[in-house]
C-alpha atoms as a PDB file:
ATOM      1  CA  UNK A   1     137.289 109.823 120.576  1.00  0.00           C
ATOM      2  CA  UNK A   2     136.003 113.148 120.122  1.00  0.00           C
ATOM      3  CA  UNK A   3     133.506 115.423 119.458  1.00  0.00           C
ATOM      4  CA  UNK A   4     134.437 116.076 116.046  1.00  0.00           C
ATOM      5  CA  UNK A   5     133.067 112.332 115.375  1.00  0.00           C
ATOM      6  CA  UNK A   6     129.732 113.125 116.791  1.00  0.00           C
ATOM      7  CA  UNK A   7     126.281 113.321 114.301  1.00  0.00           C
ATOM      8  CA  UNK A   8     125.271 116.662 116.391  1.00  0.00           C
ATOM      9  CA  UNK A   9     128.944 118.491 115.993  1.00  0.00           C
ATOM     10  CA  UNK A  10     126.908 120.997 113.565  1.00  0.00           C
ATOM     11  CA  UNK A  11     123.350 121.039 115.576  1.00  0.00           C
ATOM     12  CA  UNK A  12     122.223 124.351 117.608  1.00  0.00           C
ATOM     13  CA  UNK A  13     119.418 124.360 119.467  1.00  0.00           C
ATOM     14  CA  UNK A  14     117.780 126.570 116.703  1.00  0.00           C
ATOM     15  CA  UNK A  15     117.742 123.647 114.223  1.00  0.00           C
ATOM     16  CA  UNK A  16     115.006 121.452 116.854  1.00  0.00           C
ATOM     17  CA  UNK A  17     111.687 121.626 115.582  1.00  0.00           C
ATOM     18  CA  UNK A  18     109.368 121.043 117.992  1.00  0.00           C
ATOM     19  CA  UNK A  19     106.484 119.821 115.866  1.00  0.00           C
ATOM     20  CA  UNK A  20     104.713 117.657 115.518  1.00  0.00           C
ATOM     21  CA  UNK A  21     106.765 116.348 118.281  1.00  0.00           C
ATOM     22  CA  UNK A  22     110.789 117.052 119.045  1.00  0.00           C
ATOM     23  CA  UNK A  23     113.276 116.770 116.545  1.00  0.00           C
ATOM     24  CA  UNK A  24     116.246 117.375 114.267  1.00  0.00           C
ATOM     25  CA  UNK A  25     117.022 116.961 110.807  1.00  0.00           C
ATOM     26  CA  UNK A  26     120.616 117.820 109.450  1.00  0.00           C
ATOM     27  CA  UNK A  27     121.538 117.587 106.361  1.00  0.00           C
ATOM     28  CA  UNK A  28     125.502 117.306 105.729  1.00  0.00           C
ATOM     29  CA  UNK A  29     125.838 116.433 109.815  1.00  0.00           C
ATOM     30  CA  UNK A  30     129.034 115.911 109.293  1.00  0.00           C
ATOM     31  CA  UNK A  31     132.525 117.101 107.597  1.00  0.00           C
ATOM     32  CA  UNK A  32     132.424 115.632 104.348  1.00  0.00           C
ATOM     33  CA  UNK A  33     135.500 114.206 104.684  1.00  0.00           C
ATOM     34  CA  UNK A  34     134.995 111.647 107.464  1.00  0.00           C
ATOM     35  CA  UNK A  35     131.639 111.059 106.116  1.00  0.00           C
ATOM     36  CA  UNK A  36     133.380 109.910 103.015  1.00  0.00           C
ATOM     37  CA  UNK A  37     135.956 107.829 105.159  1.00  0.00           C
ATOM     38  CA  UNK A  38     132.755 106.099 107.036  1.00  0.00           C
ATOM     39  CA  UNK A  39     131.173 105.912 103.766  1.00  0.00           C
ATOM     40  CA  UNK A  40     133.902 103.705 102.004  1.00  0.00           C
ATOM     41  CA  UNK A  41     134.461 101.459 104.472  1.00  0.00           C
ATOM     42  CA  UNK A  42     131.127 100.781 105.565  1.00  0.00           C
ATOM     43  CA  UNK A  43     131.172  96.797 106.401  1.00  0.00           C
ATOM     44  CA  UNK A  44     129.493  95.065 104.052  1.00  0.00           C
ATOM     45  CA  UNK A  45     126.783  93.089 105.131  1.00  0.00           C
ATOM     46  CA  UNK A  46     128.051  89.759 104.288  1.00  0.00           C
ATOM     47  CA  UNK A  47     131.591  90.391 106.461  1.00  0.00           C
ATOM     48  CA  UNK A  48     129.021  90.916 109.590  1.00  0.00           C
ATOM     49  CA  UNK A  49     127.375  87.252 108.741  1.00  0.00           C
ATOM     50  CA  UNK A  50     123.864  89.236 107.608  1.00  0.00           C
ATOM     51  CA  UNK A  51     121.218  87.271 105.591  1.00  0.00           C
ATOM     52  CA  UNK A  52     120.486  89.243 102.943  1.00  0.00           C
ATOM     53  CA  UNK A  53     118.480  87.062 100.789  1.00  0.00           C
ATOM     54  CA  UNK A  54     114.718  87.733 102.765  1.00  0.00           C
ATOM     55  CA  UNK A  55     112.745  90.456 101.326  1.00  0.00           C
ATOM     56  CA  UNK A  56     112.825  94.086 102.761  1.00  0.00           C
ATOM     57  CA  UNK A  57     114.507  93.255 105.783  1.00  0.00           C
ATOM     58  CA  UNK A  58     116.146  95.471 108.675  1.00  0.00           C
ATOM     59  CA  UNK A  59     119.070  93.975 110.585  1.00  0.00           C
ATOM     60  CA  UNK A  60     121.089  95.912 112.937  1.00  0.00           C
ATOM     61  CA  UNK A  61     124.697  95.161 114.177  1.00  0.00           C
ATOM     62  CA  UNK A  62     124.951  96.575 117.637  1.00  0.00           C
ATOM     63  CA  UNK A  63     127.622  98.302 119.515  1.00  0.00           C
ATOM     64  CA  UNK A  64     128.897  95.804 121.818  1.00  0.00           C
ATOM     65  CA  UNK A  65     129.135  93.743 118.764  1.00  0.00           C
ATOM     66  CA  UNK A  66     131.467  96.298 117.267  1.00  0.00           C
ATOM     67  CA  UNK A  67     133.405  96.573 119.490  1.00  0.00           C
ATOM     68  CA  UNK A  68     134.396  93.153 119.600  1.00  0.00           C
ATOM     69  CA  UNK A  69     134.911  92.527 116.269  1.00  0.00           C
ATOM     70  CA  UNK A  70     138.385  93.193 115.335  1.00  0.00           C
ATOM     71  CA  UNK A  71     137.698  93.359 111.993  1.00  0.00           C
ATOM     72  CA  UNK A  72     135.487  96.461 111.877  1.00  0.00           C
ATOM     73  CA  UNK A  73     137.277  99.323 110.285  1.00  0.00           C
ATOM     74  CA  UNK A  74     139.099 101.438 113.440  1.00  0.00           C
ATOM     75  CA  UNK A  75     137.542 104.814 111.815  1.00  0.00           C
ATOM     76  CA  UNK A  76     133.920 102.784 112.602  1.00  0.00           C
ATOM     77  CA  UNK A  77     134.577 101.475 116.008  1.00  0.00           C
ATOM     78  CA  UNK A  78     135.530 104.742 116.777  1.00  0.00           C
ATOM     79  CA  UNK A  79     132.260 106.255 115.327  1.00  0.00           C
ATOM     80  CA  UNK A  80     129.946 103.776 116.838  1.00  0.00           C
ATOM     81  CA  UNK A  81     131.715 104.104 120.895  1.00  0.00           C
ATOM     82  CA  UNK A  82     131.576 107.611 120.428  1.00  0.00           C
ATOM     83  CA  UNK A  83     127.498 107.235 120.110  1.00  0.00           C
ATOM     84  CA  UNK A  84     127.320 104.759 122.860  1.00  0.00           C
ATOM     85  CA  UNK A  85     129.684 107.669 124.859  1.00  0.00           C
ATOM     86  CA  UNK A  86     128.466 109.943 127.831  1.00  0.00           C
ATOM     87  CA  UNK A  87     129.869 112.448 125.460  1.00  0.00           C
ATOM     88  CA  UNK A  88     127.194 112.055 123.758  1.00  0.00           C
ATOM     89  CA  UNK A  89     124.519 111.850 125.783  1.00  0.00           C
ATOM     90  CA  UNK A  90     125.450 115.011 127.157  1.00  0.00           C
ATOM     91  CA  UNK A  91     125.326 116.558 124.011  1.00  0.00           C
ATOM     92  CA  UNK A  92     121.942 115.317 123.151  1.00  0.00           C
ATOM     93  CA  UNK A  93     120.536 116.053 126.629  1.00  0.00           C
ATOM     94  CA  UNK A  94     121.753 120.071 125.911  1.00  0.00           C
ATOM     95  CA  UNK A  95     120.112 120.222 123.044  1.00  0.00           C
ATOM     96  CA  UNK A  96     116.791 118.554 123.972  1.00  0.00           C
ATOM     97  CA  UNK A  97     116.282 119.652 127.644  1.00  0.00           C
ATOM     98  CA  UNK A  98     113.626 121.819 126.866  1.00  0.00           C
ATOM     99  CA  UNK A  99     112.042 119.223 125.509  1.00  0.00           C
ATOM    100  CA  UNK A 100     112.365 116.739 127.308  1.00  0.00           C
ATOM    101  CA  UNK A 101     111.026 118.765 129.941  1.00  0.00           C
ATOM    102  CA  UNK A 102     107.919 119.135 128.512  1.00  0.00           C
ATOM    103  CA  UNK A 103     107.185 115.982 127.816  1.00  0.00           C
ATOM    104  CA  UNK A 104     108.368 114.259 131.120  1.00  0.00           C
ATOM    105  CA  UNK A 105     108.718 116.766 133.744  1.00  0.00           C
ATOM    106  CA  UNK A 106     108.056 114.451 136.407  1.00  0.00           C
ATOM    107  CA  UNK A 107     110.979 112.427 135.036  1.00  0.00           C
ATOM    108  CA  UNK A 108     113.215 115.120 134.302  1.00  0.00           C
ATOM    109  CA  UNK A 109     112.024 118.113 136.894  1.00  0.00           C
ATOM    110  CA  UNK A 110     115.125 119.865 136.161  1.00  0.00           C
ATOM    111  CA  UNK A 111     118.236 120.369 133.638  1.00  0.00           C
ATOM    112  CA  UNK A 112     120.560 118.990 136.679  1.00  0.00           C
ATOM    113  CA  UNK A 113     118.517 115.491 136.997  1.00  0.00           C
ATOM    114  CA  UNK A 114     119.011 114.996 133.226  1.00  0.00           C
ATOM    115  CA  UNK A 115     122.481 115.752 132.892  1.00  0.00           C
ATOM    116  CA  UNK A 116     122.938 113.490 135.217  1.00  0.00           C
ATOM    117  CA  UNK A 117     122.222 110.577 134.330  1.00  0.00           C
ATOM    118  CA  UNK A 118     124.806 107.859 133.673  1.00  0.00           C
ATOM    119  CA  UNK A 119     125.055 106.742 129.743  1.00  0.00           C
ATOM    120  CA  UNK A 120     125.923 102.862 129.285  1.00  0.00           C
ATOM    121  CA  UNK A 121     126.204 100.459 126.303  1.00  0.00           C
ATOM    122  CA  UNK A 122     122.962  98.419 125.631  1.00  0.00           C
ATOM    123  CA  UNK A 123     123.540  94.522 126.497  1.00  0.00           C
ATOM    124  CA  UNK A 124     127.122  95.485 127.871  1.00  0.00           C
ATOM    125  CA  UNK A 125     126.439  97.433 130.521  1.00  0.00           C
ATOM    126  CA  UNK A 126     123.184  97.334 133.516  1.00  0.00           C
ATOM    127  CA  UNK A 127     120.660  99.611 134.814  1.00  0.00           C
ATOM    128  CA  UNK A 128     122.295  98.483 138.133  1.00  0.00           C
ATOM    129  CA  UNK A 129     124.882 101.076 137.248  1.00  0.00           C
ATOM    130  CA  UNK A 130     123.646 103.091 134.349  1.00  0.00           C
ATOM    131  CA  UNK A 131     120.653 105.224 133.926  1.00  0.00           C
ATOM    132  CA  UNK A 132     120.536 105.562 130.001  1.00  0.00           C
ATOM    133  CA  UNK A 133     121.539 101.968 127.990  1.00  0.00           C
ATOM    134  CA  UNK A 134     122.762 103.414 124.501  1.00  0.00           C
ATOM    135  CA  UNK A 135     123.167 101.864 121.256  1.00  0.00           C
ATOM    136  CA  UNK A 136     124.217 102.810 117.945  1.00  0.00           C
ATOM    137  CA  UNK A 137     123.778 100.107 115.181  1.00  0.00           C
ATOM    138  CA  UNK A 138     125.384  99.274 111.855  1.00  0.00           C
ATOM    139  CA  UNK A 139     121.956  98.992 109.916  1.00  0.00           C
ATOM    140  CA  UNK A 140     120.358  98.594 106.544  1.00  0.00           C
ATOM    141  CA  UNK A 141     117.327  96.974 104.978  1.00  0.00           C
ATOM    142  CA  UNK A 142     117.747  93.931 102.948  1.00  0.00           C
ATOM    143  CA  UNK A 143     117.402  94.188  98.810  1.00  0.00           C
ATOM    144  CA  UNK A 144     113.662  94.208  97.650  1.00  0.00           C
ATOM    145  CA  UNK A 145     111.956  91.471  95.555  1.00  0.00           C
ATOM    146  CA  UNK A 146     108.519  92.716  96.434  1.00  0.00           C
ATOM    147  CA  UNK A 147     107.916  96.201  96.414  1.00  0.00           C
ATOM    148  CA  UNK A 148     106.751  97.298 100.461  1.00  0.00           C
ATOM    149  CA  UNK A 149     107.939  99.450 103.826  1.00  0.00           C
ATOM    150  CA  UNK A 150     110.361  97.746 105.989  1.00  0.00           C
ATOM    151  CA  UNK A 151     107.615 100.003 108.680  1.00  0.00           C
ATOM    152  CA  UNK A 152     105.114 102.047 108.157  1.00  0.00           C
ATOM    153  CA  UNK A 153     103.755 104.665 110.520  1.00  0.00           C
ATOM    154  CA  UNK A 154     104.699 103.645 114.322  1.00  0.00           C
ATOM    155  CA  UNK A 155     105.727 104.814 117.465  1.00  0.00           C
ATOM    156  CA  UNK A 156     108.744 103.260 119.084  1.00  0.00           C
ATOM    157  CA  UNK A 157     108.557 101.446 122.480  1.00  0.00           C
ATOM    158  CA  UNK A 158     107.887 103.116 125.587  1.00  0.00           C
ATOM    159  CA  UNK A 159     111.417 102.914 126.812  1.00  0.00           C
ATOM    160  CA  UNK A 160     113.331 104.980 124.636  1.00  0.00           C
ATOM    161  CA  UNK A 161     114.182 108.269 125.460  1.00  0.00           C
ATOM    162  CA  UNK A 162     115.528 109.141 121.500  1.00  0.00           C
ATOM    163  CA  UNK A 163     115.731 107.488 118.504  1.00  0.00           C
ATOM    164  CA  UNK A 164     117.759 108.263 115.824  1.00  0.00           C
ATOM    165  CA  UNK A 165     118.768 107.315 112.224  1.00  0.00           C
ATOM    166  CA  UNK A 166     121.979 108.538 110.088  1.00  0.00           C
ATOM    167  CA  UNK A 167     121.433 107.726 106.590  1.00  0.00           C
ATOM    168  CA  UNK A 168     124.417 106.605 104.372  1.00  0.00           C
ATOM    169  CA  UNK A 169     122.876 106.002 100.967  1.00  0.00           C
ATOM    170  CA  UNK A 170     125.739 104.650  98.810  1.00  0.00           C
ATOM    171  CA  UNK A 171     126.786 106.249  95.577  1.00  0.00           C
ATOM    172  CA  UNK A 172     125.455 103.577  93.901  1.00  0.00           C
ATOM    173  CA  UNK A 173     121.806 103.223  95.046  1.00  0.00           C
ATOM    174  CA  UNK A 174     119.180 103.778  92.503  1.00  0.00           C
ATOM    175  CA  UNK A 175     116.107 102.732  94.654  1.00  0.00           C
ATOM    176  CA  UNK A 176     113.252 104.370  94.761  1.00  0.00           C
ATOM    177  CA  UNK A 177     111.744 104.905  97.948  1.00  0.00           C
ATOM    178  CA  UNK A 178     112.778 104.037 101.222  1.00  0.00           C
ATOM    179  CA  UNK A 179     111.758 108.017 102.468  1.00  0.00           C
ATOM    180  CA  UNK A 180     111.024 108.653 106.626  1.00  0.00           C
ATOM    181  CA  UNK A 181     108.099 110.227 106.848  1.00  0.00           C
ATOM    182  CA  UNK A 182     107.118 112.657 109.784  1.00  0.00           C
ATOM    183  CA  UNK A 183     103.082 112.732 110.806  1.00  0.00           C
ATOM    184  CA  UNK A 184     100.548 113.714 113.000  1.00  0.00           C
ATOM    185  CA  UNK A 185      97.410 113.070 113.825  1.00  0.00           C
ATOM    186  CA  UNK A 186      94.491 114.655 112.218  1.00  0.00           C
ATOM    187  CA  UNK A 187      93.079 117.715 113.267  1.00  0.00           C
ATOM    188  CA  UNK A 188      89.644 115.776 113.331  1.00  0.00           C
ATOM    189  CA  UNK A 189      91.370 113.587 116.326  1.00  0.00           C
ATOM    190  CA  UNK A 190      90.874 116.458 119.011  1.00  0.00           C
ATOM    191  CA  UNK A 191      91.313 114.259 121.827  1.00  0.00           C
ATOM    192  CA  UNK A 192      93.473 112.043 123.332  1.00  0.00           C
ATOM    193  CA  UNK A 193      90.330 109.399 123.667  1.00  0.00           C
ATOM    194  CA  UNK A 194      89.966 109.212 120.293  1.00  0.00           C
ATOM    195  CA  UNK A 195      93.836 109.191 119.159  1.00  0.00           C
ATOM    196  CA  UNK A 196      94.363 106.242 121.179  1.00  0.00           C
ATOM    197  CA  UNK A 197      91.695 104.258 120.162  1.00  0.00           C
ATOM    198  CA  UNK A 198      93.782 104.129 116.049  1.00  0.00           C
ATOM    199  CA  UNK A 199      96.807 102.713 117.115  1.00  0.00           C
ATOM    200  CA  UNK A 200      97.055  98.532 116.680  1.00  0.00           C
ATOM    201  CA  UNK A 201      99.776  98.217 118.880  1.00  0.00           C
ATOM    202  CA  UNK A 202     102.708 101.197 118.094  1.00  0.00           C
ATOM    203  CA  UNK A 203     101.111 101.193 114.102  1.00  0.00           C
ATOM    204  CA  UNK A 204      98.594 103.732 112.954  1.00  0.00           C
ATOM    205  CA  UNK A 205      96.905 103.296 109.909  1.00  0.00           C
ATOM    206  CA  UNK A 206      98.227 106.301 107.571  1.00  0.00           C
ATOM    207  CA  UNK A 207      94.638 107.467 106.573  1.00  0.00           C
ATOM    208  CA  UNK A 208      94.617 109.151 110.298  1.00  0.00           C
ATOM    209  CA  UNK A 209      97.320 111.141 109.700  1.00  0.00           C
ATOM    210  CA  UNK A 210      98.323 114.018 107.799  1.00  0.00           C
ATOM    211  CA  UNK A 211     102.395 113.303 106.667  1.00  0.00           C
ATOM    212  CA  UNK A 212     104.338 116.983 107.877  1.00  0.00           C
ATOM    213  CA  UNK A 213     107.563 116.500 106.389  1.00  0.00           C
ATOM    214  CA  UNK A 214     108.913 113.596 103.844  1.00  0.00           C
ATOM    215  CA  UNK A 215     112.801 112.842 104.902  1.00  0.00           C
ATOM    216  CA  UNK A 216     114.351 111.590 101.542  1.00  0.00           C
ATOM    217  CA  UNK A 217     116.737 108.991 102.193  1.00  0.00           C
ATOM    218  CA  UNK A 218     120.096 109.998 100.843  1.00  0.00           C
ATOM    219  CA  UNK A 219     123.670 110.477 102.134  1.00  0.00           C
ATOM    220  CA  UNK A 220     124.937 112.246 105.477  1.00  0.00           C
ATOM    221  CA  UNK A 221     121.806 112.842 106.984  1.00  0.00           C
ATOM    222  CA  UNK A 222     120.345 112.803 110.145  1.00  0.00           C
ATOM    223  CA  UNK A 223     117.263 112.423 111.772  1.00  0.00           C
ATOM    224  CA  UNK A 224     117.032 112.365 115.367  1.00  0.00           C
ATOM    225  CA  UNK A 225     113.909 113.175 117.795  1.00  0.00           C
ATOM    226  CA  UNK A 226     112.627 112.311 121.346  1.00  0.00           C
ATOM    227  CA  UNK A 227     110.390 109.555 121.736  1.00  0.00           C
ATOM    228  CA  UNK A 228     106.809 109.913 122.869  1.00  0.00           C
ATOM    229  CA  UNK A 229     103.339 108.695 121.995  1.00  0.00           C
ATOM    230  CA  UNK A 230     103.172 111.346 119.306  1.00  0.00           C
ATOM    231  CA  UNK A 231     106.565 110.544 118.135  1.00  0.00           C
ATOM    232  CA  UNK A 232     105.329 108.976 114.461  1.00  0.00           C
ATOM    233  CA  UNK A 233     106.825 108.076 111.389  1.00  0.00           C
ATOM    234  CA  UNK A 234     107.296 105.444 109.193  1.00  0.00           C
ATOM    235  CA  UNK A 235     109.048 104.417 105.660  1.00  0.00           C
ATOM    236  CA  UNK A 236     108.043 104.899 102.096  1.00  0.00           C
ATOM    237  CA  UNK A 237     107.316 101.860 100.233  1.00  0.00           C
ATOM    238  CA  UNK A 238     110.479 100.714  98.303  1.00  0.00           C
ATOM    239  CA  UNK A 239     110.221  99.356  94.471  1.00  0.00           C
ATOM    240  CA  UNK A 240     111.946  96.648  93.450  1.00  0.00           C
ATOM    241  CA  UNK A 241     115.940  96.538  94.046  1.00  0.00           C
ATOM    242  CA  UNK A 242     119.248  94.936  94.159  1.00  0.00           C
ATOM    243  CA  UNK A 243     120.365  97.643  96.729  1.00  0.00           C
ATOM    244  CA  UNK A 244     120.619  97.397 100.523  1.00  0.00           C
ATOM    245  CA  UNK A 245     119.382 100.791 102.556  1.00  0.00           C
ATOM    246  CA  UNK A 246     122.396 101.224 104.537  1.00  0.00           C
ATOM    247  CA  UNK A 247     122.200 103.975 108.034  1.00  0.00           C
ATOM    248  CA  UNK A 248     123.089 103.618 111.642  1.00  0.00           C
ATOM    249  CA  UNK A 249     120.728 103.703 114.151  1.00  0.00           C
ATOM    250  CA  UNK A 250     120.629 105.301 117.555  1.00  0.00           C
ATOM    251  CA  UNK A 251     118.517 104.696 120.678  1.00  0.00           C
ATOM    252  CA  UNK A 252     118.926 105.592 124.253  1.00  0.00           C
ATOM    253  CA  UNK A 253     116.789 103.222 126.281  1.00  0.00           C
ATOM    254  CA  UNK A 254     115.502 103.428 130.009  1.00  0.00           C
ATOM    255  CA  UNK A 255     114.458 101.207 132.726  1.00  0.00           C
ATOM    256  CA  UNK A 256     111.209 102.259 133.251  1.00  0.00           C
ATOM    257  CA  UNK A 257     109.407 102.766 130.118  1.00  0.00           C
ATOM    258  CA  UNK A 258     107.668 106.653 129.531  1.00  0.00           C
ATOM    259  CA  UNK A 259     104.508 104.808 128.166  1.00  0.00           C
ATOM    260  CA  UNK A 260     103.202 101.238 127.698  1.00  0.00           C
ATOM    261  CA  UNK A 261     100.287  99.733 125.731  1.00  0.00           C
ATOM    262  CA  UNK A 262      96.574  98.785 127.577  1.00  0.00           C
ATOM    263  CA  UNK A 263      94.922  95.773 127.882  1.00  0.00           C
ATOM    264  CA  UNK A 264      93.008  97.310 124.263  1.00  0.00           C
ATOM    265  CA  UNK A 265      96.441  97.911 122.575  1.00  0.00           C
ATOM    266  CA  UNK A 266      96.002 101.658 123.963  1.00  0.00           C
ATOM    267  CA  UNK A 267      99.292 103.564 124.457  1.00  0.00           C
ATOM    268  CA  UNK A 268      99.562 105.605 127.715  1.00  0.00           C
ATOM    269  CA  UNK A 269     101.844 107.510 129.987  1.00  0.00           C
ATOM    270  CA  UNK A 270     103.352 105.950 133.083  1.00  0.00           C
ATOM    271  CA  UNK A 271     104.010 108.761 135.434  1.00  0.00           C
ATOM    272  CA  UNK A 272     107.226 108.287 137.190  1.00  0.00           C
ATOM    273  CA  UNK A 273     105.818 107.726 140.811  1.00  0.00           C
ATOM    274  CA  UNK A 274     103.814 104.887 139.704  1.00  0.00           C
ATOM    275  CA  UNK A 275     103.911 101.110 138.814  1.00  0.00           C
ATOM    276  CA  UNK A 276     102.075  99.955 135.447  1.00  0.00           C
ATOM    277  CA  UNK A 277      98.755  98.965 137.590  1.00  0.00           C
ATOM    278  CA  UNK A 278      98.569 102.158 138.617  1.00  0.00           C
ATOM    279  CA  UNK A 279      98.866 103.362 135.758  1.00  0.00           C
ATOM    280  CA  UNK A 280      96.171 101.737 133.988  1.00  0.00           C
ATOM    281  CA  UNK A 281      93.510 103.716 137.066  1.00  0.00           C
ATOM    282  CA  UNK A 282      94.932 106.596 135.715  1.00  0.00           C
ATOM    283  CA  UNK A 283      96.716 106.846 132.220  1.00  0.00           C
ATOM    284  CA  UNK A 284      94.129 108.883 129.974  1.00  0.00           C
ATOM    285  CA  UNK A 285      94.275 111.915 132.781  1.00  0.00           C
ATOM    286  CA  UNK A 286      97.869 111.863 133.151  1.00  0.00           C
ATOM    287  CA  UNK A 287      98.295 111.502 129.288  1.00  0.00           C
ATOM    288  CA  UNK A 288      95.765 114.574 128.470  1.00  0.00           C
ATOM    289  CA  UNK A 289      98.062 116.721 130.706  1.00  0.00           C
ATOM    290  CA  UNK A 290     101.300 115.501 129.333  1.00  0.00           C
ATOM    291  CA  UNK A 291     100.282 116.952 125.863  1.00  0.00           C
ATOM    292  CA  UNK A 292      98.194 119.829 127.119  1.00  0.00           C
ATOM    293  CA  UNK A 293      95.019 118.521 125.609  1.00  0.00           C
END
């Protein structure tokens, strides 16, 4: 394994945008010839025993999962351990610092406490032993018998330091739809006070935002940002298809989650120094800070 597997082989820190919150988007990440490779011997989602028959589904087939199963192309268990790797960790943390700086410098004070942490596999390995649980998923959405998003404009749970998604659209996919849309709030929203109050639980209802970027979902490209309470986006409705949306997906998890949701479905910041009860005393001033409001 090597870095010439790796999503972020042909990211500089001049390609991370920083808003509406931090993150990349590559388009031909990788060489086109292992891209091709990965892309022709994708697993279909029958040999990993997925349902496909529901609606608009997403299922995921995780790393430790992988690497298990025998019968996973090598060229993909190689991909997938290399994204679960502290390889690549380390090359995500380099890019991001900055970053992730801003948005948790109580967490991450300096470059040296982020660098190093210690990467693990998500439901292989502990936090009794590992700082950062990673995954990186075999993933698609189902076909669609009734046109819909698989999700429409979230935020991820509190616990995950990045998210990522590598799209793989096959050669044959005709679907329309199935986009990743990028968004922010409103400019009407000024404060954090009234941003909170529109989430119901991580959704937001899409007539509070204004959409910044539409990702079309096509082949070889990646989308990866740092997760925070501004952290939004969603997925276009799909029409009607016999198609599966086919990607991988990447997270890097922690113990103690950045934010968590109120008793009125409120996201806020945990600061690093205190428990969740604390944190409800004190979440809207520590959150107002965090994003310089």
């Amino acid at each position: 394994m090597s870095k010439p597997l790796s999503v972020l082989q042909r990211a500089t820190r001049a390609d991370v945008r920083s808003e509406p919150f931090p993150h990349i988007i590559l388009r031909d990440a990788l060489p086109l010839d292992l891209y091709q490779e990965l892309a022709d011997t994708f697993p279909a989602p029958e040999a990993l025993e997925i349902d496909t028959r529901r609606n608009n589904t997403r299922w995921d087939y995780e790393a430790h999962r992988v690497r298990s199963n025998e019968a996973v192309p090598q060229i993909w268990r190689d991909f997938i351990a290399y994204h679960v790797s502290q390889a690549f960790f380390d090359e995500l943390a380099d890019l991001f610092y900055d970053d992730i700086h801003k948005l948790y410098p109580d967490y991450y004070p300096n470059y040296e406490r982020l660098k190093s942490m210690k990467a693990g596999i998500r439901f292989s390995d502990t936090y009794a032993t590992r700082d950062i649980l990673m995954d990186a998923m075999l993933s698609g959405n189902t076909p669609v018998t009734n046109a819909g998003s698989v999700r429409t404009s979230h935020i991820d749970n509190g616990d995950k330091l990045f998210s990522g998604l590598f799209y793989m659209r096959p050669e044959d996919y005709d679907a329309v739809g199935g986009d990743l849309t990028i968004s922010r709030f409103k400019s009407k929203y000024a404060t954090l006070k009234a941003k909170a109050t529109l989430f119901n639980d991580a959704y937001v209802d899409d007539t509070h935002l204004e959409c910044v970027e539409t990702v079309k979902y096509d082949k070889n490209i990646l989308v990866l940002f740092i997760n925070s309470i501004e952290s939004i986006h969603g997925v276009t409705v799909r029409q009607p298809t016999n198609k599966s949306r086919l990607f991988v997906n990447l997270v890097g998890e922690v113990e103690k989650p950045f934010y968590i949701k109120g008793k009125k479905i409120r996201p806020r910041y945990v600061p690093a120094h205190q428990d969740q009860d604390e944190a409800e005393q004190t979440w809207l001033k520590r959150l107002k800070q965090k994003l310089r409001l």
